[in-house]
N, C-alpha and C. Protein backbone atom coordinates (compact mmCIF):
# COMPACT_ATOMS: atom_id res chain seq x y z
N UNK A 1 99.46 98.77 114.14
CA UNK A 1 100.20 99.34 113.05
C UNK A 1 99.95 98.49 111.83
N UNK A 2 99.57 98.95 110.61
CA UNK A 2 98.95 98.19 109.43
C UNK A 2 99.85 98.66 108.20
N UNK A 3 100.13 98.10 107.36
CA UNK A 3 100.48 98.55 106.16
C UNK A 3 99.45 98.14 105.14
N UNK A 4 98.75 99.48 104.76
CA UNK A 4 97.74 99.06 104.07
C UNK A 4 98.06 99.75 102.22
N UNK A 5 98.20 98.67 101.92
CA UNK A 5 98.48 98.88 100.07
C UNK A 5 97.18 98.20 99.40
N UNK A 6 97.05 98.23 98.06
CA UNK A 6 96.33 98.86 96.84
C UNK A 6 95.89 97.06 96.75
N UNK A 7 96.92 96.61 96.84
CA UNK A 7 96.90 95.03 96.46
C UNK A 7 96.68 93.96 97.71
N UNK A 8 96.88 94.28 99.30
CA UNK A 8 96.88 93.73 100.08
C UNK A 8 95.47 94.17 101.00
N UNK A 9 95.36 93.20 101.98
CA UNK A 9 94.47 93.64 102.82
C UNK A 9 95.16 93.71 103.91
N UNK A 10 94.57 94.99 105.55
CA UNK A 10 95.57 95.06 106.22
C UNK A 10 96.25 93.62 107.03
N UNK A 11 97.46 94.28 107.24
CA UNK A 11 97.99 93.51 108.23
C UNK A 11 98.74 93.98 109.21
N UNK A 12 98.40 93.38 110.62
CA UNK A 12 99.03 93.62 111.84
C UNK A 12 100.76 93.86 111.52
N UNK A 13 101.61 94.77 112.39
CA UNK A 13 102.85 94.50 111.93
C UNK A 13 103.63 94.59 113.42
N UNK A 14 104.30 94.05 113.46
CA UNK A 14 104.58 94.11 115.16
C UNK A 14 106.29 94.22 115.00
N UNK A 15 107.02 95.08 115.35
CA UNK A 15 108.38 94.71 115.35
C UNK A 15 109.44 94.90 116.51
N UNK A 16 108.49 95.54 117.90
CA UNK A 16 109.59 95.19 118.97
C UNK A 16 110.49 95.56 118.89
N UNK A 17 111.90 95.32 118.88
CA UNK A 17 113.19 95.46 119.49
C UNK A 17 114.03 95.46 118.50
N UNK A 18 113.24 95.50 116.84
CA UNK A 18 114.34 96.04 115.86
C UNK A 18 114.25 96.90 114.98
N UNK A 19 114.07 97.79 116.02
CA UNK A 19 114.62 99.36 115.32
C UNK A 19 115.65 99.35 113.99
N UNK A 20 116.52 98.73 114.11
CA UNK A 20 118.11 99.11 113.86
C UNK A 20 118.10 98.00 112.63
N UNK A 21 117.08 96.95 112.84
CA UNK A 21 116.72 96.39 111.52
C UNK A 21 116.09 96.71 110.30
N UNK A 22 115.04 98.13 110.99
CA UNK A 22 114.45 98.62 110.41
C UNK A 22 114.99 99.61 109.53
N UNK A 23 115.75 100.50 110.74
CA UNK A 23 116.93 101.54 109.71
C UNK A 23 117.32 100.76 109.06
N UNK A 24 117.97 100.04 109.41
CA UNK A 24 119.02 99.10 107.42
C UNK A 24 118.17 99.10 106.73
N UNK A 25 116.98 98.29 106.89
CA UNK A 25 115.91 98.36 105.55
C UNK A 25 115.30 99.51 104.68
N UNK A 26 115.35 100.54 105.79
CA UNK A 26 115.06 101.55 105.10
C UNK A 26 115.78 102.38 104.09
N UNK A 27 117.21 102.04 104.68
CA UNK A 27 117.86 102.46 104.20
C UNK A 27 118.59 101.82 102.79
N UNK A 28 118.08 100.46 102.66
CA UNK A 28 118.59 99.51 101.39
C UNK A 28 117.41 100.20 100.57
N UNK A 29 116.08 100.36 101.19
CA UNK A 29 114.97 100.73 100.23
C UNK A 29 115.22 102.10 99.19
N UNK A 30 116.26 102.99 100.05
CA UNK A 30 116.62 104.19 99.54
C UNK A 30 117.45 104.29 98.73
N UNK A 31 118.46 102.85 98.78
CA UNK A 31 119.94 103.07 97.78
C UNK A 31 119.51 102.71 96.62
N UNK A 32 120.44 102.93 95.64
CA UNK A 32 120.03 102.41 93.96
C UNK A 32 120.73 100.79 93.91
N UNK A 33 119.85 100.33 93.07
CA UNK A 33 120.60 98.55 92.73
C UNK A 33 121.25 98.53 91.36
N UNK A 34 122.27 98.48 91.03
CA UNK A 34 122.62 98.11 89.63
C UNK A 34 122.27 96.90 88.83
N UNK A 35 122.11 96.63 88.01
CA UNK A 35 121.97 95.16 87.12
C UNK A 35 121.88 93.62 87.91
N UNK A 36 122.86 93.96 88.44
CA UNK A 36 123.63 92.92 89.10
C UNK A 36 122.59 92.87 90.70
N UNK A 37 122.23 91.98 91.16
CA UNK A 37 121.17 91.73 93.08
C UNK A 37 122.67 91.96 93.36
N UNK A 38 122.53 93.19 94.65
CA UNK A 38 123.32 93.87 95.56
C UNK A 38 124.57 94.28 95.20
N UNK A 39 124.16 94.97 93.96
CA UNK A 39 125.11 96.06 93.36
C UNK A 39 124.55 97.58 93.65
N UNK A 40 125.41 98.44 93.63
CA UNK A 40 125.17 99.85 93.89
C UNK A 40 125.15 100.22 93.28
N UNK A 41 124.62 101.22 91.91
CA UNK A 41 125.43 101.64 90.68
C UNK A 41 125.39 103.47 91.61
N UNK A 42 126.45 103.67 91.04
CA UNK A 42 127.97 104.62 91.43
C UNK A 42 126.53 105.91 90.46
N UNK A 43 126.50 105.64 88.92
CA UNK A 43 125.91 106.55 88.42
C UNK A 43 124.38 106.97 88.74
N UNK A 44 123.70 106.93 89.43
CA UNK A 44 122.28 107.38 89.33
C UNK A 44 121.98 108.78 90.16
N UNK A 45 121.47 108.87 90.11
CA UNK A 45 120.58 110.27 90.57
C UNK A 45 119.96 110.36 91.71
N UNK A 46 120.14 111.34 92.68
CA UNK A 46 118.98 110.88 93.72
C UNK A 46 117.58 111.49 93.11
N UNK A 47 116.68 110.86 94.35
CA UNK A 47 115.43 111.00 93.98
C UNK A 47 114.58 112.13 93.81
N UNK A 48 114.39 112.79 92.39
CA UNK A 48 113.96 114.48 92.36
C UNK A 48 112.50 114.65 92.31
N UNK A 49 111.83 113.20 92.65
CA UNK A 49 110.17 113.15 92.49
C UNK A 49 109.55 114.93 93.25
N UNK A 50 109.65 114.84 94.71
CA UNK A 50 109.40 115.03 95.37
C UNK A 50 110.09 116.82 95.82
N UNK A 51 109.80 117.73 95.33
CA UNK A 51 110.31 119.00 95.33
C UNK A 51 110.88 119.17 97.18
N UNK A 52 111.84 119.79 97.02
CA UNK A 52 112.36 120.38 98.68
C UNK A 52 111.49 121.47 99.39
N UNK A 53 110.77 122.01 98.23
CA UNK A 53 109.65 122.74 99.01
C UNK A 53 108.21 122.61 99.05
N UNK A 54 108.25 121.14 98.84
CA UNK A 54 106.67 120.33 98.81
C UNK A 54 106.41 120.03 100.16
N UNK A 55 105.26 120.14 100.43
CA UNK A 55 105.02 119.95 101.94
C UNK A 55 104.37 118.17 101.68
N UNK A 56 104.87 117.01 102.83
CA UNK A 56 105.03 115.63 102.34
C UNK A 56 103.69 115.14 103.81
N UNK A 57 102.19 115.12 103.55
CA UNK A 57 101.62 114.87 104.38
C UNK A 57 101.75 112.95 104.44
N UNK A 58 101.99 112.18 105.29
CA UNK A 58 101.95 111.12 105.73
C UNK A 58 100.65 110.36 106.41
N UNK A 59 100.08 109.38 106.62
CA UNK A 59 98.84 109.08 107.14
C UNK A 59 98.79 107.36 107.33
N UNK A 60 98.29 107.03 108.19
CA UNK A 60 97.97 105.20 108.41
C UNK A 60 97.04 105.26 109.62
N UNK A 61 96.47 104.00 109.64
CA UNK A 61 95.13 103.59 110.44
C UNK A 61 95.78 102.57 111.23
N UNK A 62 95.08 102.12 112.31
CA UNK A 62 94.95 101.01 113.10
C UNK A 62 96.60 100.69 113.36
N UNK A 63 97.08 101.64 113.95
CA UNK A 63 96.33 102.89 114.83
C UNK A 63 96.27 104.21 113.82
N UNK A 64 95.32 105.23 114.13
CA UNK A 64 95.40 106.01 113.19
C UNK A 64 96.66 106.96 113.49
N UNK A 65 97.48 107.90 112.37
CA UNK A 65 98.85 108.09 113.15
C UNK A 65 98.96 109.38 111.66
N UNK A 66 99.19 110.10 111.77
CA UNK A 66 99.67 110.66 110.79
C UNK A 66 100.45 111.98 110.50
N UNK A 67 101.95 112.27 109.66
CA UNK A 67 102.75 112.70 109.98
C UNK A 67 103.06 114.02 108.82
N UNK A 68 103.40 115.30 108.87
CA UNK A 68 103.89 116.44 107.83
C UNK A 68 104.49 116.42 108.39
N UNK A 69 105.39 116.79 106.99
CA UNK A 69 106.62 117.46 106.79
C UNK A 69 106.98 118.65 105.98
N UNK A 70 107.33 119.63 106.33
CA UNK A 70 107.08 121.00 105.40
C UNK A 70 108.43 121.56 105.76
N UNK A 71 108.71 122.38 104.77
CA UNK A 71 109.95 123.13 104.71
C UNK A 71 110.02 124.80 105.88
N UNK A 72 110.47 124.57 106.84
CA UNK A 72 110.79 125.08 107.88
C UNK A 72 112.40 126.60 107.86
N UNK A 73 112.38 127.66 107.67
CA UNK A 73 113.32 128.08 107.35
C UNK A 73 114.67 127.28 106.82
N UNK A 74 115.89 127.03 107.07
CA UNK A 74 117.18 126.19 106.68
C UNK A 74 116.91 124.41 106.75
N UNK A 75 115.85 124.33 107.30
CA UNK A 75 115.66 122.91 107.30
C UNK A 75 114.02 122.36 107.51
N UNK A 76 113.50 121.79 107.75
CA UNK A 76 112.56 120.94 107.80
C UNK A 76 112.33 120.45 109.29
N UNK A 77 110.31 120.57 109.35
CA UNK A 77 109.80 120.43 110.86
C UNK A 77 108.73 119.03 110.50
N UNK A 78 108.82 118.55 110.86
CA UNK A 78 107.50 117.43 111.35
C UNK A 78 106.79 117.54 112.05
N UNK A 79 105.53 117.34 111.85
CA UNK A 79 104.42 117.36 113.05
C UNK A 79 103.73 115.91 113.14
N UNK A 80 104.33 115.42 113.84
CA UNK A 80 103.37 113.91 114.33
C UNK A 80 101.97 114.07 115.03
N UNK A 81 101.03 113.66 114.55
CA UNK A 81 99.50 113.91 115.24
C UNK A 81 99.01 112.36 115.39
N UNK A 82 98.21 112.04 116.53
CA UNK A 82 97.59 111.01 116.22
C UNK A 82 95.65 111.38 116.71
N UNK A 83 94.89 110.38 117.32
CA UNK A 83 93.81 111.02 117.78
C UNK A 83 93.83 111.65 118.85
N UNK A 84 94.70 111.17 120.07
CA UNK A 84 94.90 111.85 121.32
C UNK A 84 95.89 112.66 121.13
N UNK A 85 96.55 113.17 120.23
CA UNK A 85 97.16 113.83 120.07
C UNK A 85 96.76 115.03 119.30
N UNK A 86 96.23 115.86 118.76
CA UNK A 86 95.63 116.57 117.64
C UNK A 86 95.25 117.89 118.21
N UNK A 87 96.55 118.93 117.51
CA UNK A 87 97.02 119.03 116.40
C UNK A 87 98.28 118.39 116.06
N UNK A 88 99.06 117.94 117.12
CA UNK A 88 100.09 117.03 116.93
C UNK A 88 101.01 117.62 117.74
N UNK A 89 102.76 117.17 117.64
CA UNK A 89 103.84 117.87 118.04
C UNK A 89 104.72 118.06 116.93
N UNK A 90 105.42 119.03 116.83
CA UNK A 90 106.46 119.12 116.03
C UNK A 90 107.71 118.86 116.85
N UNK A 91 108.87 118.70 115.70
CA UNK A 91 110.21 118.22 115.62
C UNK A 91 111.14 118.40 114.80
N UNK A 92 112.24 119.02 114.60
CA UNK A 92 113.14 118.78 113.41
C UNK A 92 113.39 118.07 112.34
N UNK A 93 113.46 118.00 111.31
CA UNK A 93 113.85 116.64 110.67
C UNK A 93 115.00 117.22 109.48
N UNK A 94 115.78 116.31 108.76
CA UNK A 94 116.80 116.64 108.45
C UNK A 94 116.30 115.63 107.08
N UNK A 95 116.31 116.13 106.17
CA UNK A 95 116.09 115.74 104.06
C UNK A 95 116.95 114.67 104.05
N UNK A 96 117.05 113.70 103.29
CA UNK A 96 117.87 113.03 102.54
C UNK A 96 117.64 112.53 100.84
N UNK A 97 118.20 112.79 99.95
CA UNK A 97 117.22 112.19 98.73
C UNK A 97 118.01 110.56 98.50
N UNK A 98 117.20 109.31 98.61
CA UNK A 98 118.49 108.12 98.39
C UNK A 98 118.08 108.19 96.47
N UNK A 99 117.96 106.48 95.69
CA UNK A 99 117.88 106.69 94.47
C UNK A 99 116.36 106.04 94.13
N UNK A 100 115.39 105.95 95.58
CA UNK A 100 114.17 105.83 94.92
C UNK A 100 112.95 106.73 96.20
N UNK A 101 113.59 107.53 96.64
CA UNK A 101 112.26 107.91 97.59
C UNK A 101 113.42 109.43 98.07
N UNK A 102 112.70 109.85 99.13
CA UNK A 102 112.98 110.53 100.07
C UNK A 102 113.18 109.77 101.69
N UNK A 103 113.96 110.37 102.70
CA UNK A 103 114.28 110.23 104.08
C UNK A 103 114.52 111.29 104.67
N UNK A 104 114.06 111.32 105.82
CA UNK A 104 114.06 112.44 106.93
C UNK A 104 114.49 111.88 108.31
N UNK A 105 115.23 112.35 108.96
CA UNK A 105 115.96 111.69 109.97
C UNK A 105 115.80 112.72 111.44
N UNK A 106 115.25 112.89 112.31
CA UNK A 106 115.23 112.96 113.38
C UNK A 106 115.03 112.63 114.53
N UNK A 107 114.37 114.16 115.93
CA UNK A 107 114.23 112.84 117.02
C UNK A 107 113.15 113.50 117.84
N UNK A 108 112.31 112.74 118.07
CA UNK A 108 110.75 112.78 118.74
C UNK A 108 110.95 112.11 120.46
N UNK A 109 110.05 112.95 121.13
CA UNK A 109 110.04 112.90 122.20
C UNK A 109 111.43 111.65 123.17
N UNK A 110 112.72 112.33 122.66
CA UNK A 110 114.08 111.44 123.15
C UNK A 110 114.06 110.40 122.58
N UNK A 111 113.51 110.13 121.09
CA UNK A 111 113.61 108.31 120.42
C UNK A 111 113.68 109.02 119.21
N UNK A 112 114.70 107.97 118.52
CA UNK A 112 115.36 108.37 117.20
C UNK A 112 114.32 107.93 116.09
N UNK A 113 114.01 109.04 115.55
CA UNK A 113 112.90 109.18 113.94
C UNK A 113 113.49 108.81 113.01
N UNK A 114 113.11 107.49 112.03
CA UNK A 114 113.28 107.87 110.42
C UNK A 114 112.45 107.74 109.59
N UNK A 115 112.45 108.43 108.60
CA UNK A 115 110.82 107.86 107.98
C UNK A 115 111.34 108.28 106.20
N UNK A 116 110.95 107.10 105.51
CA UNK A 116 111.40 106.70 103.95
C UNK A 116 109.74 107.09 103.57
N UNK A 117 109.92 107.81 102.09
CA UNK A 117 108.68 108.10 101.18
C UNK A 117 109.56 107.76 100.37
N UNK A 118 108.56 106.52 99.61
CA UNK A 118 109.12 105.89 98.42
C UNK A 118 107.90 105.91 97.59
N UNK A 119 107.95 105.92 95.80
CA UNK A 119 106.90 105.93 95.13
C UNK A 119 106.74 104.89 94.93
N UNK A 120 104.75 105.04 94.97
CA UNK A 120 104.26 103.48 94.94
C UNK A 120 102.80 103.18 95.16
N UNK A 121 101.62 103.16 94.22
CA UNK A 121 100.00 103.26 94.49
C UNK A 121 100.06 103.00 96.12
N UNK A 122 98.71 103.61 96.56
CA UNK A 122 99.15 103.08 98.03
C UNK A 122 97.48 103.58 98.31
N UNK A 123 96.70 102.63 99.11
CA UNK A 123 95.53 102.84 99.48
C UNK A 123 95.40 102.36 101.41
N UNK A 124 94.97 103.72 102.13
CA UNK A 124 94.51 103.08 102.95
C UNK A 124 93.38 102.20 103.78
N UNK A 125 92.84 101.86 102.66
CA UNK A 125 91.40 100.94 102.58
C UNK A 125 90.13 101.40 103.30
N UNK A 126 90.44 102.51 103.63
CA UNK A 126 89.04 103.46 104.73
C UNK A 126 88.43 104.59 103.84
N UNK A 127 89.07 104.76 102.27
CA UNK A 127 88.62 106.66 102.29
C UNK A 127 88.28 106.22 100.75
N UNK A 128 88.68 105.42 100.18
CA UNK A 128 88.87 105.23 99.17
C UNK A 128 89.63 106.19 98.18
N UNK A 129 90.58 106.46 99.08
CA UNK A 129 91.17 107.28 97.77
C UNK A 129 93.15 106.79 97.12
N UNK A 130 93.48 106.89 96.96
CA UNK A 130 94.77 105.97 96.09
C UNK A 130 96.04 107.04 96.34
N UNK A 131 96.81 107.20 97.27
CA UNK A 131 98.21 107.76 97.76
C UNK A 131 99.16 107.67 96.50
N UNK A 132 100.10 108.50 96.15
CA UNK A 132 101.29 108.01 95.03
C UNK A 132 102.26 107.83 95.91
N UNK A 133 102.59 107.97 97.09
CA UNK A 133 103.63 107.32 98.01
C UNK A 133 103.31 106.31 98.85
N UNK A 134 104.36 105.36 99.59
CA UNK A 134 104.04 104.67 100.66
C UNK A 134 104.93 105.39 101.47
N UNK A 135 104.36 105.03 102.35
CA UNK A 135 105.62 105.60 104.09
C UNK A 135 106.04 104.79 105.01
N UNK A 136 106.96 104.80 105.64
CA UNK A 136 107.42 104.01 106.19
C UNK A 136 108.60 105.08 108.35
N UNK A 137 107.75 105.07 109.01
CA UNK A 137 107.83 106.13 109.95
C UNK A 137 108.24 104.74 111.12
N UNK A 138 109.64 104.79 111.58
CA UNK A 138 110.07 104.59 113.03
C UNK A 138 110.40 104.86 113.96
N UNK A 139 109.73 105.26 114.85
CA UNK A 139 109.74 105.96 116.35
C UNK A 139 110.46 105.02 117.39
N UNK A 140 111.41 105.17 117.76
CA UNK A 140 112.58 104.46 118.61
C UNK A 140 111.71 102.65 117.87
N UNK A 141 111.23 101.95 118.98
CA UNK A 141 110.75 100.42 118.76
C UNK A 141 109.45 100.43 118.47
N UNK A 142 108.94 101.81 117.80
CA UNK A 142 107.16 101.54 116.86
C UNK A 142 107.73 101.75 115.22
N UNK A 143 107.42 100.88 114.58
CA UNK A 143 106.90 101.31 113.24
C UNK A 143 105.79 101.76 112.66
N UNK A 144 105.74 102.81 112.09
CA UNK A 144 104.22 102.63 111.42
C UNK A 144 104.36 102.71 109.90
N UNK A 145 103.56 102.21 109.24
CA UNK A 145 103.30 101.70 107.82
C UNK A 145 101.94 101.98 107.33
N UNK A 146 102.17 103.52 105.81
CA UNK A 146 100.93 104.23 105.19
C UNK A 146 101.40 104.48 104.26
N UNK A 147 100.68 105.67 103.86
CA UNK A 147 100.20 106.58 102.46
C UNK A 147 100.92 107.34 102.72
N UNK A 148 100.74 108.04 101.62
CA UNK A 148 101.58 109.45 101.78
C UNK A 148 101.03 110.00 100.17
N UNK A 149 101.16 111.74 100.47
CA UNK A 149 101.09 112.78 99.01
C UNK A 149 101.76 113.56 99.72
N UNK A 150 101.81 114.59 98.49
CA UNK A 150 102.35 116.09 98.28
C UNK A 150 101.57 117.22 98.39
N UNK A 151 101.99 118.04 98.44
CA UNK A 151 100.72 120.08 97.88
C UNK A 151 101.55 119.20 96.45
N UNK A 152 102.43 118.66 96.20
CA UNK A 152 102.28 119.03 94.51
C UNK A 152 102.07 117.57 94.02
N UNK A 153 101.96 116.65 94.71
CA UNK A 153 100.79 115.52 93.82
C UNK A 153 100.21 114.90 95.34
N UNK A 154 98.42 114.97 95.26
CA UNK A 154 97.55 114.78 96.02
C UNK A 154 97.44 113.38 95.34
N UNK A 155 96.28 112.88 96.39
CA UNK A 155 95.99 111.71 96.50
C UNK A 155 94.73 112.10 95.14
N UNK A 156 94.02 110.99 94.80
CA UNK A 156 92.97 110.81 93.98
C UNK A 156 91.48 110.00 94.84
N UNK A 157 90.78 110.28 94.37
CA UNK A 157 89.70 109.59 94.97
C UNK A 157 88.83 108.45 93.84
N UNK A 158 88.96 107.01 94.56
CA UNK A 158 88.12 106.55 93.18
C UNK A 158 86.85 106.46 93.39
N UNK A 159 86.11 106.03 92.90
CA UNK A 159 84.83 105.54 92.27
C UNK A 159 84.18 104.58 93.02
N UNK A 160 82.97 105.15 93.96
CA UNK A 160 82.45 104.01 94.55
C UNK A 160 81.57 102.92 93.09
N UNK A 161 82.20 101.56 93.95
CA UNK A 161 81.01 100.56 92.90
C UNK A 161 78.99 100.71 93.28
């Protein structure tokens, strides 16, 4: 599992047995900060980047793993795919907007799903092309850490040297 960004090179990420560490984090990543380190401010907005009827494709390497999310009659389906897996499985997932990303909360094969899209350059160092989200996907005690776009903002491709 790698989190591969714009500025870093990958790195291994291993987290075992804290799930539940992970939800909090994800979930601090989602709230708004006021002025003040570990203030809430009461007034902000949730996050309207990201339309409710944008379909939110997800993606990361080593291992390769990658996750949609599309608007499903009254609610929202995920399809987790990996290589032995393909075309993937689907699953429920349930929206949240916090005050800097999106969250989707469900549950995959009996282990509790959450997965944060927050905005943020994001490269997975194989395609060369530059994500406007990062992702952040926990499957009961796996994390995985990627990219992410929209149908309404795609990734870009840069410029080989």
């Amino acid at each position: 599992m790698t989190f591969l960004h714009t500025s870093t090179a990958p790195r291994p990420l291993s987290i075992g047995g804290r799930a539940g560490v992970v939800a909090a984090a994800m979930t601090m990543m989602l709230a708004a900060c006021g002025s003040d380190p570990g203030e809430i401010s009461r007034d902000s907005q949730p996050f309207d980047a990201i339309a409710p009827q944008a379909t939110i494709s997800l993606l990361g390497n080593e291992p390769f793993w990658g996750v949609e999310i599309a608007p499903e009659n009254d609610g929202y389906r995920a399809v987790y795919s990996t290589p032995d897996n393909n075309p993937g499985t689907g699953f429920a997932v349930t929206r949240f907007a916090g005050n800097n990303g999106v969250g989707f909360t469900g549950e995959f094969d009996g282990e509790a799903v959450q997965i944060a899209v927050t905005p943020g350059a994001c490269s997975d160092t194989m395609s060369d092309r530059i994500y406007p989200y990062t992702a952040t996907v926990a499957m009961g005690e796996v994390t995985l850490l990627g990219c992410g776009y929209t149908s309404d903002e795609p990734f870009t491709q840069t410029q080989m040297p």
